[in-house]
C-alpha atoms as a PDB file:
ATOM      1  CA  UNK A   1       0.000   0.000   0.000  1.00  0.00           C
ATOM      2  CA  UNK A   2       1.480   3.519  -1.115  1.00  0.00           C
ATOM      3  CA  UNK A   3       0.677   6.775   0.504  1.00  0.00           C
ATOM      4  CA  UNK A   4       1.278   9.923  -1.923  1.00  0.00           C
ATOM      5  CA  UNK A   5       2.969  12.817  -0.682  1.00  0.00           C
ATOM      6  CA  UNK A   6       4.826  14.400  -3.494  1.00  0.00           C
ATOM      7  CA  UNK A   7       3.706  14.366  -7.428  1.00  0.00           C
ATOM      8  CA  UNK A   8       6.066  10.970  -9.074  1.00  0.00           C
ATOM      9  CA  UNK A   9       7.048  10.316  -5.633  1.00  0.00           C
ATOM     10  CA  UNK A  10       5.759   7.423  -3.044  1.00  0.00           C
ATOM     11  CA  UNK A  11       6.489   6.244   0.063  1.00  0.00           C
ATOM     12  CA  UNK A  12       6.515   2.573   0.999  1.00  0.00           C
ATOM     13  CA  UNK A  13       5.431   2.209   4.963  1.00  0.00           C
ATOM     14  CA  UNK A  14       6.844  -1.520   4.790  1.00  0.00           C
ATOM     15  CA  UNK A  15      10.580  -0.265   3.702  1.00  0.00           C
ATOM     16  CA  UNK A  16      11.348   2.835   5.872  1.00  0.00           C
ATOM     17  CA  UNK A  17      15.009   2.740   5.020  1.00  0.00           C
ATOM     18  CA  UNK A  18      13.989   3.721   1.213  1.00  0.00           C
ATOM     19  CA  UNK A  19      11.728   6.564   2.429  1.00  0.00           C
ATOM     20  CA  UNK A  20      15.277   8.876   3.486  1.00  0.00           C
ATOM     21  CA  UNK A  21      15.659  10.441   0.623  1.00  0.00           C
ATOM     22  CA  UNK A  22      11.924  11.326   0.431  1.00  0.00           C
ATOM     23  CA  UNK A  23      11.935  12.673   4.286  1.00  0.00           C
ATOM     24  CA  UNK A  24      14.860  14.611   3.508  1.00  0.00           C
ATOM     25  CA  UNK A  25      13.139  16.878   0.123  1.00  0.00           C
ATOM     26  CA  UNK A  26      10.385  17.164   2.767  1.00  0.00           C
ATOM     27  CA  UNK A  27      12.462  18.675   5.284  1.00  0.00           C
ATOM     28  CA  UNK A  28      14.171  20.946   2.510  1.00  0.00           C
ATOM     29  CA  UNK A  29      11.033  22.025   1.299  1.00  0.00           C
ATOM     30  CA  UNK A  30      10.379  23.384   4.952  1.00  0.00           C
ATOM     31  CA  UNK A  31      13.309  24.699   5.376  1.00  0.00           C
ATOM     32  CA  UNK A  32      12.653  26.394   2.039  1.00  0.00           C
ATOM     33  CA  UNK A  33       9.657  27.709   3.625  1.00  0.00           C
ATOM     34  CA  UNK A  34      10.654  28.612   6.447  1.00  0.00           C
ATOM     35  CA  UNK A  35      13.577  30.930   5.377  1.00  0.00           C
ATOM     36  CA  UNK A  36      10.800  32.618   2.966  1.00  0.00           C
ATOM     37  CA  UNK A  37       8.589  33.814   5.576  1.00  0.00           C
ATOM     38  CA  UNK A  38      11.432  34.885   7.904  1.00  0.00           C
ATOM     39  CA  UNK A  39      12.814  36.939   4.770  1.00  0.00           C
ATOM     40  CA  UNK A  40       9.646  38.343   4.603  1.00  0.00           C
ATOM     41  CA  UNK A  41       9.312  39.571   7.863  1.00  0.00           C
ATOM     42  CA  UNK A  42      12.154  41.052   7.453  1.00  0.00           C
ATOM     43  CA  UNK A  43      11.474  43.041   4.568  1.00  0.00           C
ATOM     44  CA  UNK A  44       8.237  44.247   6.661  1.00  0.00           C
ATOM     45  CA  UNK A  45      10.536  45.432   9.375  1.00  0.00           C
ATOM     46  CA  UNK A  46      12.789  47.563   7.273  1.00  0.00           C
ATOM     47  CA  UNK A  47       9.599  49.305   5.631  1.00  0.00           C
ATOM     48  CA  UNK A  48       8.213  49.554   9.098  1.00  0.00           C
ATOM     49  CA  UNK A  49      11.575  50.940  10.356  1.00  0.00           C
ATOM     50  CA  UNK A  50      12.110  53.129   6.806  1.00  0.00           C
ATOM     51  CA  UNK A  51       8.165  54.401   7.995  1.00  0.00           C
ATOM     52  CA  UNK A  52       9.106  55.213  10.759  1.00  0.00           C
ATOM     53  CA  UNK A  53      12.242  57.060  10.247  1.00  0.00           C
ATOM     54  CA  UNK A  54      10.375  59.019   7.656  1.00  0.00           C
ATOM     55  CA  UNK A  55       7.949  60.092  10.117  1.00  0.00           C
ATOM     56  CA  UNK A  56      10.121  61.132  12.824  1.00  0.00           C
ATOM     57  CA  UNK A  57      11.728  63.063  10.610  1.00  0.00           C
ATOM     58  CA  UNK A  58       8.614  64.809   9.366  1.00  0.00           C
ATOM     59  CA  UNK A  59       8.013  65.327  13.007  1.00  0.00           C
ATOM     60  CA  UNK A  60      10.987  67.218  13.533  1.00  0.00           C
ATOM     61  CA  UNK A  61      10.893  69.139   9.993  1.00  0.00           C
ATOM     62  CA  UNK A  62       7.497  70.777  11.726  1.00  0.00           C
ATOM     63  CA  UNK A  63       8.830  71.124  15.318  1.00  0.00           C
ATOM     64  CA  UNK A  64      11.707  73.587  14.029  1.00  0.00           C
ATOM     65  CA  UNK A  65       8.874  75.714  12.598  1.00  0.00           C
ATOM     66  CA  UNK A  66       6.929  77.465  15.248  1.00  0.00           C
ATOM     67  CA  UNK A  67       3.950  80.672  15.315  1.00  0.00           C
ATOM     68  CA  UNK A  68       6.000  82.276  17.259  1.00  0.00           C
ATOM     69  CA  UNK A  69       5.097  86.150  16.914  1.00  0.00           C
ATOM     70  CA  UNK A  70       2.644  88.554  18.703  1.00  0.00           C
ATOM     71  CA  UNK A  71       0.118  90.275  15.391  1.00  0.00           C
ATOM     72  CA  UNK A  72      -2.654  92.922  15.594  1.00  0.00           C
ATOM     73  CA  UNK A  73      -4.720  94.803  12.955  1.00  0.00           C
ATOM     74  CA  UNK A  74      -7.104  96.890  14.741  1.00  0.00           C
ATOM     75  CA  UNK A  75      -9.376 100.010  13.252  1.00  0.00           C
ATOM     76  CA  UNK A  76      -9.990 103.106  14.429  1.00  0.00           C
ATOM     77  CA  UNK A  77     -11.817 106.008  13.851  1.00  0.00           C
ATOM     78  CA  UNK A  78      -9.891 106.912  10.754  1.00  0.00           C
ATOM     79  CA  UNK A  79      -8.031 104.193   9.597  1.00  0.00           C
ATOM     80  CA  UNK A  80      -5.983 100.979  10.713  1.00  0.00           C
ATOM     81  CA  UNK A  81      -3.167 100.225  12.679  1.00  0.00           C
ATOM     82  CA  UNK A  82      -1.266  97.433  12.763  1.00  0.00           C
ATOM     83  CA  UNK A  83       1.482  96.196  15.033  1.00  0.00           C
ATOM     84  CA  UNK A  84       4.239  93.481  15.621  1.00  0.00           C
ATOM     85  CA  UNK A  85       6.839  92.202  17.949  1.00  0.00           C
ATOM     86  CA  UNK A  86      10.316  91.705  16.463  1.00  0.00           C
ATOM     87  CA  UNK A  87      11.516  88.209  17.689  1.00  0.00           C
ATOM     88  CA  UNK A  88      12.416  85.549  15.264  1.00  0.00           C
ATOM     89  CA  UNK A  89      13.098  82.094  16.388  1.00  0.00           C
ATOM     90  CA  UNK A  90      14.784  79.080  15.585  1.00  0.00           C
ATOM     91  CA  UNK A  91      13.595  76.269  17.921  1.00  0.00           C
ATOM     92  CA  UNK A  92      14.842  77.454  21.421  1.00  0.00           C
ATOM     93  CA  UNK A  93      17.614  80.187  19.841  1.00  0.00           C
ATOM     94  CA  UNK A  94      16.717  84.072  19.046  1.00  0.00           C
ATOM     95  CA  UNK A  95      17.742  84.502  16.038  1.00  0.00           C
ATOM     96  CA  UNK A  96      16.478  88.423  15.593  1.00  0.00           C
ATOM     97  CA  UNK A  97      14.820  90.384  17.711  1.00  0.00           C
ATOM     98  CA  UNK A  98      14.661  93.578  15.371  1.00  0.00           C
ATOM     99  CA  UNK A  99      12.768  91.436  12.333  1.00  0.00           C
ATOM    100  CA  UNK A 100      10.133  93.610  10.310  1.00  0.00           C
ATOM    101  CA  UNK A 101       6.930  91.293  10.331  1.00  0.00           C
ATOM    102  CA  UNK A 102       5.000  94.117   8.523  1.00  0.00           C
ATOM    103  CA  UNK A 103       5.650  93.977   4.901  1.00  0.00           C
ATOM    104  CA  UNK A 104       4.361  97.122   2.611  1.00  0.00           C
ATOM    105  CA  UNK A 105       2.420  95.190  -0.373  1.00  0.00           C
ATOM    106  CA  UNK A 106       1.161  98.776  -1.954  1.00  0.00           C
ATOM    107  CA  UNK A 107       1.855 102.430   0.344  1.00  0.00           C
ATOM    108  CA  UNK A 108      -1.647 101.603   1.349  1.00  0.00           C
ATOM    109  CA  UNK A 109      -1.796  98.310   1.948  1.00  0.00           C
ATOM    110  CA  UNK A 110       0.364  96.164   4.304  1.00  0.00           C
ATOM    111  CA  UNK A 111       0.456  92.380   5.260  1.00  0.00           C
ATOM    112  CA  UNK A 112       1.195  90.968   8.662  1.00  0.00           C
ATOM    113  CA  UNK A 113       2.722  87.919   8.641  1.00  0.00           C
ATOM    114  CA  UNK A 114       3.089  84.677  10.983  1.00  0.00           C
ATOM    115  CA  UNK A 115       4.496  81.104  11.232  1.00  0.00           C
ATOM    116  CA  UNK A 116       7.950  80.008   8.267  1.00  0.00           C
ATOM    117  CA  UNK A 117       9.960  83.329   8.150  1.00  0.00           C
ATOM    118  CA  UNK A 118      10.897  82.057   4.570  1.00  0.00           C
ATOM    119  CA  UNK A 119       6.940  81.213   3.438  1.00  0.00           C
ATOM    120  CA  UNK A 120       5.653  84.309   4.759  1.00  0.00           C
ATOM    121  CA  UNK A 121       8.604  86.098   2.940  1.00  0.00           C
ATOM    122  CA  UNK A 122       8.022  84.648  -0.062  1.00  0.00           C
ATOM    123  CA  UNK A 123       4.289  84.740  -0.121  1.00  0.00           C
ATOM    124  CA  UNK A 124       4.201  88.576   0.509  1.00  0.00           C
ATOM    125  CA  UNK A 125       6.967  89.284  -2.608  1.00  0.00           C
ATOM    126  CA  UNK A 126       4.149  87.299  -4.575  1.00  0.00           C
ATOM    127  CA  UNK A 127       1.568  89.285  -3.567  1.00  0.00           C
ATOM    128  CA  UNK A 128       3.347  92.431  -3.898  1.00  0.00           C
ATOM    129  CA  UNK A 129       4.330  92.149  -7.538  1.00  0.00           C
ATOM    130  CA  UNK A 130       0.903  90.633  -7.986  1.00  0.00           C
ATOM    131  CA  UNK A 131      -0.297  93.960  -6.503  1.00  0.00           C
ATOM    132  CA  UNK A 132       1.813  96.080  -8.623  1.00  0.00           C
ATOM    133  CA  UNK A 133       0.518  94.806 -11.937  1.00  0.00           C
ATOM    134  CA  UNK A 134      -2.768  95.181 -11.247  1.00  0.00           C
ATOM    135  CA  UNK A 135      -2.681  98.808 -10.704  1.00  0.00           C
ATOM    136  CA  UNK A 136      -1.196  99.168 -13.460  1.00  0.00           C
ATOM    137  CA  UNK A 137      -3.590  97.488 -15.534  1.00  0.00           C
ATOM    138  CA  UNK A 138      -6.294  99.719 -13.744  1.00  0.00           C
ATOM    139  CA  UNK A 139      -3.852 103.274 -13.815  1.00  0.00           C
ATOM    140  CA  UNK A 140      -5.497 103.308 -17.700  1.00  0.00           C
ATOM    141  CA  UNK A 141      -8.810 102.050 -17.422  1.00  0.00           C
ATOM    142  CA  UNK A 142      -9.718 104.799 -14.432  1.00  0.00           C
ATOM    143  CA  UNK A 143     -11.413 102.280 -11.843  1.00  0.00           C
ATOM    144  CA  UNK A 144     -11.957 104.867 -10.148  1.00  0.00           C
ATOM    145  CA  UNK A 145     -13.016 108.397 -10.571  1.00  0.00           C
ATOM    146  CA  UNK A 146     -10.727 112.128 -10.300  1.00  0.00           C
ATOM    147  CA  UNK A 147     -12.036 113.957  -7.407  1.00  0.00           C
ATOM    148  CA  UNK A 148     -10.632 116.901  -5.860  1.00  0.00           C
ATOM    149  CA  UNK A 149      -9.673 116.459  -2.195  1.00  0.00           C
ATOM    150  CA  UNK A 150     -11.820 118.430   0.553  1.00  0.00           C
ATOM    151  CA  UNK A 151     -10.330 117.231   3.452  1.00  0.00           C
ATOM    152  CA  UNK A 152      -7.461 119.335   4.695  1.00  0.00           C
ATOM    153  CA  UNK A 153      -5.112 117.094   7.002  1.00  0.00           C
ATOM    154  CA  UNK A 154      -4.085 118.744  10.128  1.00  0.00           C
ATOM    155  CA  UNK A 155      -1.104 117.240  12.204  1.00  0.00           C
ATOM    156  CA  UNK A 156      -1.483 117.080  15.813  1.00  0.00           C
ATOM    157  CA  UNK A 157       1.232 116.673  18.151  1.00  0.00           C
ATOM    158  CA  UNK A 158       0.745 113.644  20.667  1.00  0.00           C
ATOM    159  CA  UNK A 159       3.192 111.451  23.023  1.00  0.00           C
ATOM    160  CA  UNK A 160       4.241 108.637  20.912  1.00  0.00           C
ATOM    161  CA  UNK A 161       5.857 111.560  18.271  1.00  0.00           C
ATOM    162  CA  UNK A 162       8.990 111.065  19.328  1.00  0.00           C
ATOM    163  CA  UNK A 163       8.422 107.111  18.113  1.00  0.00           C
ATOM    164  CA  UNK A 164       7.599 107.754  14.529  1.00  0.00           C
ATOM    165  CA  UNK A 165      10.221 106.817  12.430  1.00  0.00           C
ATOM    166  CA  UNK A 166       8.315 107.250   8.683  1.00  0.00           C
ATOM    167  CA  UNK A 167       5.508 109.241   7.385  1.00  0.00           C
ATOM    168  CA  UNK A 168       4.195 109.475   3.502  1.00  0.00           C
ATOM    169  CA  UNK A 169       1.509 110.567   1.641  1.00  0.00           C
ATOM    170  CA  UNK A 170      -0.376 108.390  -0.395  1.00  0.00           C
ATOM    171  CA  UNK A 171      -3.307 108.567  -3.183  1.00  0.00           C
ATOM    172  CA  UNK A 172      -6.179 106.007  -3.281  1.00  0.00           C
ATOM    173  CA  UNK A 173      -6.744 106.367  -6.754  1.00  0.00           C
ATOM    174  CA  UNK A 174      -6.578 103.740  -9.467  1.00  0.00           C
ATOM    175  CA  UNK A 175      -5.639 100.928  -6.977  1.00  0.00           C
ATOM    176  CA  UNK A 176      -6.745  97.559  -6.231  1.00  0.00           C
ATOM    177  CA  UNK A 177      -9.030  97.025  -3.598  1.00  0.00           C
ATOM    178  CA  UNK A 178      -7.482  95.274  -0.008  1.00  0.00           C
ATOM    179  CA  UNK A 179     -10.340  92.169  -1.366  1.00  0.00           C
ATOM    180  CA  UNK A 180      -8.580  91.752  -4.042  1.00  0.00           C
ATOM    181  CA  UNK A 181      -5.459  91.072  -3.044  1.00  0.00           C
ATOM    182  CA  UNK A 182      -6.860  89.154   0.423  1.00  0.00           C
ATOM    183  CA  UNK A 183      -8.897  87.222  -1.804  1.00  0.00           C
ATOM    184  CA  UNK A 184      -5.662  86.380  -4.120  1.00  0.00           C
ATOM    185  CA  UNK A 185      -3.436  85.645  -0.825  1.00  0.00           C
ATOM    186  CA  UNK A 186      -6.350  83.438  -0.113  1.00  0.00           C
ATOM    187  CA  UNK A 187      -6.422  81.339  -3.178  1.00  0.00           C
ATOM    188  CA  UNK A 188      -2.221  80.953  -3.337  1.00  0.00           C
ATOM    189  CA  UNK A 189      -2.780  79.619   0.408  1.00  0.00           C
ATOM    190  CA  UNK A 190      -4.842  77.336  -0.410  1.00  0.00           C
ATOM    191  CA  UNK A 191      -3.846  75.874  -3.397  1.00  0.00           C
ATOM    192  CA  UNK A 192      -0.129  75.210  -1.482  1.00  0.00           C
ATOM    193  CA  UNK A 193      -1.760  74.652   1.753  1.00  0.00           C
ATOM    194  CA  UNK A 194       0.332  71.203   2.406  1.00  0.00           C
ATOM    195  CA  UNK A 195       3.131  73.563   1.599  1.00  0.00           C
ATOM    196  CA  UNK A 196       3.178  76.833   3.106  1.00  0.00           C
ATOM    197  CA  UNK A 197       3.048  76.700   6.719  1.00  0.00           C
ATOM    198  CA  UNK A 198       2.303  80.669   7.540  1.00  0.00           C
ATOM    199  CA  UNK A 199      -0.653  82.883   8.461  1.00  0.00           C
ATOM    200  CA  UNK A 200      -1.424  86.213   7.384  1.00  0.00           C
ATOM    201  CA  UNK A 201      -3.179  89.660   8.115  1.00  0.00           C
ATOM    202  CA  UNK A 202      -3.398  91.998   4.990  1.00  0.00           C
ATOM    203  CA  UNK A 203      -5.088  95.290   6.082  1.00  0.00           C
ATOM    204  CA  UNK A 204      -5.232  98.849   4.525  1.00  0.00           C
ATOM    205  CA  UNK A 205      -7.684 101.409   3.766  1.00  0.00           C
ATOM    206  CA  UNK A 206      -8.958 101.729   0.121  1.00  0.00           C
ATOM    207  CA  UNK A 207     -12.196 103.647  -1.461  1.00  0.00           C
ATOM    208  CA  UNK A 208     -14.413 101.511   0.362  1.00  0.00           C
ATOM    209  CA  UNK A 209     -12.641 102.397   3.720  1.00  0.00           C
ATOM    210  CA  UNK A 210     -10.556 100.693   6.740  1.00  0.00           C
ATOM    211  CA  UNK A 211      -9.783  97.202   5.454  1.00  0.00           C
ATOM    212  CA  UNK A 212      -8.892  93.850   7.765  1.00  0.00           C
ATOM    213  CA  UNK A 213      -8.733  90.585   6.552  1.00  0.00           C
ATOM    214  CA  UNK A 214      -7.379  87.232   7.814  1.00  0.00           C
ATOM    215  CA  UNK A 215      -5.626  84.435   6.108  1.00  0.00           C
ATOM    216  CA  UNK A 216      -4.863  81.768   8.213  1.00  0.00           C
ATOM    217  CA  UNK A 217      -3.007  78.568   7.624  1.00  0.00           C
ATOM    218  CA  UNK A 218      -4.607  76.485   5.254  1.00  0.00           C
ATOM    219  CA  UNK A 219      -5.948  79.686   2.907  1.00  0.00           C
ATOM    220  CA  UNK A 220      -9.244  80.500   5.214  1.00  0.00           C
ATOM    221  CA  UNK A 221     -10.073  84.059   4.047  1.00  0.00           C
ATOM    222  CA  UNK A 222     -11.829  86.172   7.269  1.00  0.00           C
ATOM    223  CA  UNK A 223     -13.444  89.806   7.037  1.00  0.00           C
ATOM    224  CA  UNK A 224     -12.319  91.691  10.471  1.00  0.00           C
ATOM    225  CA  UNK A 225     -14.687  94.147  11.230  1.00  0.00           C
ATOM    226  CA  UNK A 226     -12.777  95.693  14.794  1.00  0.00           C
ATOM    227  CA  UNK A 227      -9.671  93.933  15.283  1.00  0.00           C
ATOM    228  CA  UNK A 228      -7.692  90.659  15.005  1.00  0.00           C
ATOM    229  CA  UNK A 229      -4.905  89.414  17.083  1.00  0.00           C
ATOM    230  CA  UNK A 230      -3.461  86.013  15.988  1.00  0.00           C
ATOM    231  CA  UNK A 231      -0.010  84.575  16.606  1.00  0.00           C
ATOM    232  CA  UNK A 232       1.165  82.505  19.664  1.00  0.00           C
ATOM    233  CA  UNK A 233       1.160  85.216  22.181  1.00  0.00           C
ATOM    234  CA  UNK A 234      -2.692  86.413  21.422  1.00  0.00           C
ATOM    235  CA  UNK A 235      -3.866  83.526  23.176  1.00  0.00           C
ATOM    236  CA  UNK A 236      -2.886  85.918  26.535  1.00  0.00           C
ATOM    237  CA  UNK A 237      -4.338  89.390  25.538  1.00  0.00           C
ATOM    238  CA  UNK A 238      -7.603  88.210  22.703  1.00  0.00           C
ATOM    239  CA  UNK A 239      -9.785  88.704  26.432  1.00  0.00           C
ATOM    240  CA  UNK A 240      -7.688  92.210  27.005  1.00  0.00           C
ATOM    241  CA  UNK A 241      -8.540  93.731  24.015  1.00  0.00           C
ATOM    242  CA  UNK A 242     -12.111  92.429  23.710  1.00  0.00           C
ATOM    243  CA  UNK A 243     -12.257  94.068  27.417  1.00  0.00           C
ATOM    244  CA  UNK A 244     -10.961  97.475  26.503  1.00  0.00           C
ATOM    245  CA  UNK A 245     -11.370  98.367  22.738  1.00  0.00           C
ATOM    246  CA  UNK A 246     -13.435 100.566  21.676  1.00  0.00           C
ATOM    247  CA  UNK A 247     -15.208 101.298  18.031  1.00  0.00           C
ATOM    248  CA  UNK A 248     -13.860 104.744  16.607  1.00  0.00           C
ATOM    249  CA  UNK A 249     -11.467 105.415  19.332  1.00  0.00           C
ATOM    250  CA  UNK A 250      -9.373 108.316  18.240  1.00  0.00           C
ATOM    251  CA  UNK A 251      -5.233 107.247  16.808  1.00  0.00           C
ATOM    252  CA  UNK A 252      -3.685 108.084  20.157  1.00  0.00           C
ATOM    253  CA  UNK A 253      -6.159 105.641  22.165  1.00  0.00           C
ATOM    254  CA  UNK A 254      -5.895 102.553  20.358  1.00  0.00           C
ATOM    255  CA  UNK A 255      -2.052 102.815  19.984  1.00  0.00           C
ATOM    256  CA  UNK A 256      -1.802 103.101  23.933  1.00  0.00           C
ATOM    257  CA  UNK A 257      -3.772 100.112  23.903  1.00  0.00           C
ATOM    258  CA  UNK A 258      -1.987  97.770  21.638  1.00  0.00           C
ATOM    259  CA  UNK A 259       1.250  99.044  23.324  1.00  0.00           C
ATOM    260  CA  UNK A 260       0.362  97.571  26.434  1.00  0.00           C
ATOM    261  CA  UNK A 261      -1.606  94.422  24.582  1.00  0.00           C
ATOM    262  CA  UNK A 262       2.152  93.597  22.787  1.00  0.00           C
ATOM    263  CA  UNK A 263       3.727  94.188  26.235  1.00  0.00           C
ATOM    264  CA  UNK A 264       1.284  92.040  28.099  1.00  0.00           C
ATOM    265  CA  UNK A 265       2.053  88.998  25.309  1.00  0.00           C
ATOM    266  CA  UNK A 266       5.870  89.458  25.595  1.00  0.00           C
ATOM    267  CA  UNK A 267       5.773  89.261  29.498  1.00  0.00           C
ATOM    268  CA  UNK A 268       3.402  85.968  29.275  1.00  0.00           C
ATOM    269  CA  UNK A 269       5.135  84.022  25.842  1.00  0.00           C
ATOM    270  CA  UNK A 270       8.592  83.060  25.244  1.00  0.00           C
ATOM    271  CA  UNK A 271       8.181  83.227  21.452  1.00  0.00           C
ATOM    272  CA  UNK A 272       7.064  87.192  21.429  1.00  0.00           C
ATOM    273  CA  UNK A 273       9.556  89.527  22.392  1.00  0.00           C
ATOM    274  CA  UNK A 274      12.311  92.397  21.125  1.00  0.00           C
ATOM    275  CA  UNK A 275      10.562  95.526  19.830  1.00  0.00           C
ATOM    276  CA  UNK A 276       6.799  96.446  18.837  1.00  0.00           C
ATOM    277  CA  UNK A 277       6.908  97.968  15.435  1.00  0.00           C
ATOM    278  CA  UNK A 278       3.279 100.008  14.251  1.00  0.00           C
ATOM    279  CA  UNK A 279       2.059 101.143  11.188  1.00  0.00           C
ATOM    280  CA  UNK A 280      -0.735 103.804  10.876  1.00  0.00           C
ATOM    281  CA  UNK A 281      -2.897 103.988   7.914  1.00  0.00           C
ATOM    282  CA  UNK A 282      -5.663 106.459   7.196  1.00  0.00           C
ATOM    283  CA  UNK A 283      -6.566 107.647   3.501  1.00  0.00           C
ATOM    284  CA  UNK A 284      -3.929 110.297   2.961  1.00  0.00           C
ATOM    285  CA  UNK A 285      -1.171 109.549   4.756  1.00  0.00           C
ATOM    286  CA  UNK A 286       1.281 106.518   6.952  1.00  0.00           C
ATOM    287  CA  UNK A 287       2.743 106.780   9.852  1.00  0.00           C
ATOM    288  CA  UNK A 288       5.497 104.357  11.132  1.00  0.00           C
ATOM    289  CA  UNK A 289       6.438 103.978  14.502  1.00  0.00           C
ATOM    290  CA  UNK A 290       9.046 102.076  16.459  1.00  0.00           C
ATOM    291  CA  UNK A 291       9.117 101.178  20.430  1.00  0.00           C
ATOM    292  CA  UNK A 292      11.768  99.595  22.749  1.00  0.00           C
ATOM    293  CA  UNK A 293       9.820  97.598  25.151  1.00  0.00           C
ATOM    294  CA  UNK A 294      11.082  96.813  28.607  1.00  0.00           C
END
């Protein structure tokens, strides 16, 4: 009586000794086997391990890059202001505590900006020559009409003179809208949200008035209709300046305000700090001012 284990091969139970040979391909065959799966699992390990690795990298690629900065576009009863702290930081290291965080997109319109140093900075030159074409492709076309100022502006001397560092005139004529551009920061945003890790505040006053709006990270577009504060230190003064602002406060009363809003977040986060830069915009003219903050 046979038994069949293997195709063209028998085994005869009354003969062991001739079954050796047979026993023997078996045990090959398992070994075979058994040196496949154990190479397998060890190709799973190294893509688990190579997964891993990758990851952990990621993870650190994002924990270099931190919101650290204090931001606030506020209006007032003529215009906007915005202000800034001036620290930059690499993980636990200053690395500037003098850096500009306001960038001038159009001598009306400014952008605040948050989060990568290097997306923020690129984003804004974007935006800026973005800006600069389209007025000229409106300069032509008159988007808006001549008129003949009636305003006369009359400077008034107040306590935070001795702070300004820049003053211009400017024209609202025949320039893009602050919506256009936010709505254009918006869309580049979004499109490279899983690319640009940074969050923005373009504000300004145009022909339809004081102008705030929010991009955050990710491309979320937000009309401001008081004031915004948004970086890692607002989480300690949002309640302050919801406590104390006030709609159409005069120039002199929200600045004193926001100076002690940017000194509150500097005492309370380790990420805000250096100086408190503020820019002043109302339809004829901008003010810059500079403060040393103790």
């Amino acid at each position: 009586m046979n038994l069949q284990i293997l195709p063209h091969q028998s085994i005869n139970i009354f003969n062991p000794m001739n079954n050796v040979n047979i026993v023997d391909n078996i045990s090959g065959l398992d070994k075979m086997n058994m040196d496949k799966m154990n190479s397998l699992d060890n190709l799973e390990n190294n893509v688990n391990d190579i997964n891993n690795l990758e990851n952990m990298l990621n993870m650190e690629k994002y924990e270099d890059i931190q919101m650290g900065t204090t931001i606030i576009g506020m209006k007032f009863m003529d215009g906007v202001i915005l202000v800034a702290d001036g620290r930059t930081s690499s993980g636990q290291i200053v690395a500037n505590r003098v850096a500009r965080k306001i960038t001038r997109i159009l001598p009306n319109i400014f952008m605040l900006r948050s989060g990568s140093a290097a997306d923020s900075q690129t984003l804004s030159t974007i935006i800026r020559y973005h800006a600069q074409s389209l007025k000229q492709q409106l300069k032509p076309s008159g988007r808006f009409t001549t008129h003949v100022r009636d305003e006369m502006d009359i400077d008034e001397m107040n306590e935070f003179d001795e702070y300004k560092t820049n003053e211009y005139s400017i024209e609202l004529m025949n320039g893009p809208l602050v919506k256009s551009l936010a709505k254009a920061t918006h869309n580049l945003v979004h499109e490279y949200r899983n690319m640009l890790y940074c969050g923005v505040i373009l504000a300004g006053v145009d022909e339809l008035g004081s102008q705030i709006y929010n991009i955050t990270l990710g491309g979320t577009l937000i009309e401001i209709d008081d004031f915004l504060a948004t970086g890692s230190g607002s989480s300690f003064i949002t309640a302050f300046l919801q406590d104390n602002y006030k709609k159409n406060s005069t120039q002199e009363d929200c600045l004193k305000l926001l100076k002690k809003s940017i000194e509150y977040a500097i005492l309370n986060d380790n990420s805000s700090g250096g100086i408190m830069r503020a820019i002043i915009i109302t339809k004829y003219k901008v003010k810059e001012y500079y403060f040393t903050l103790h």
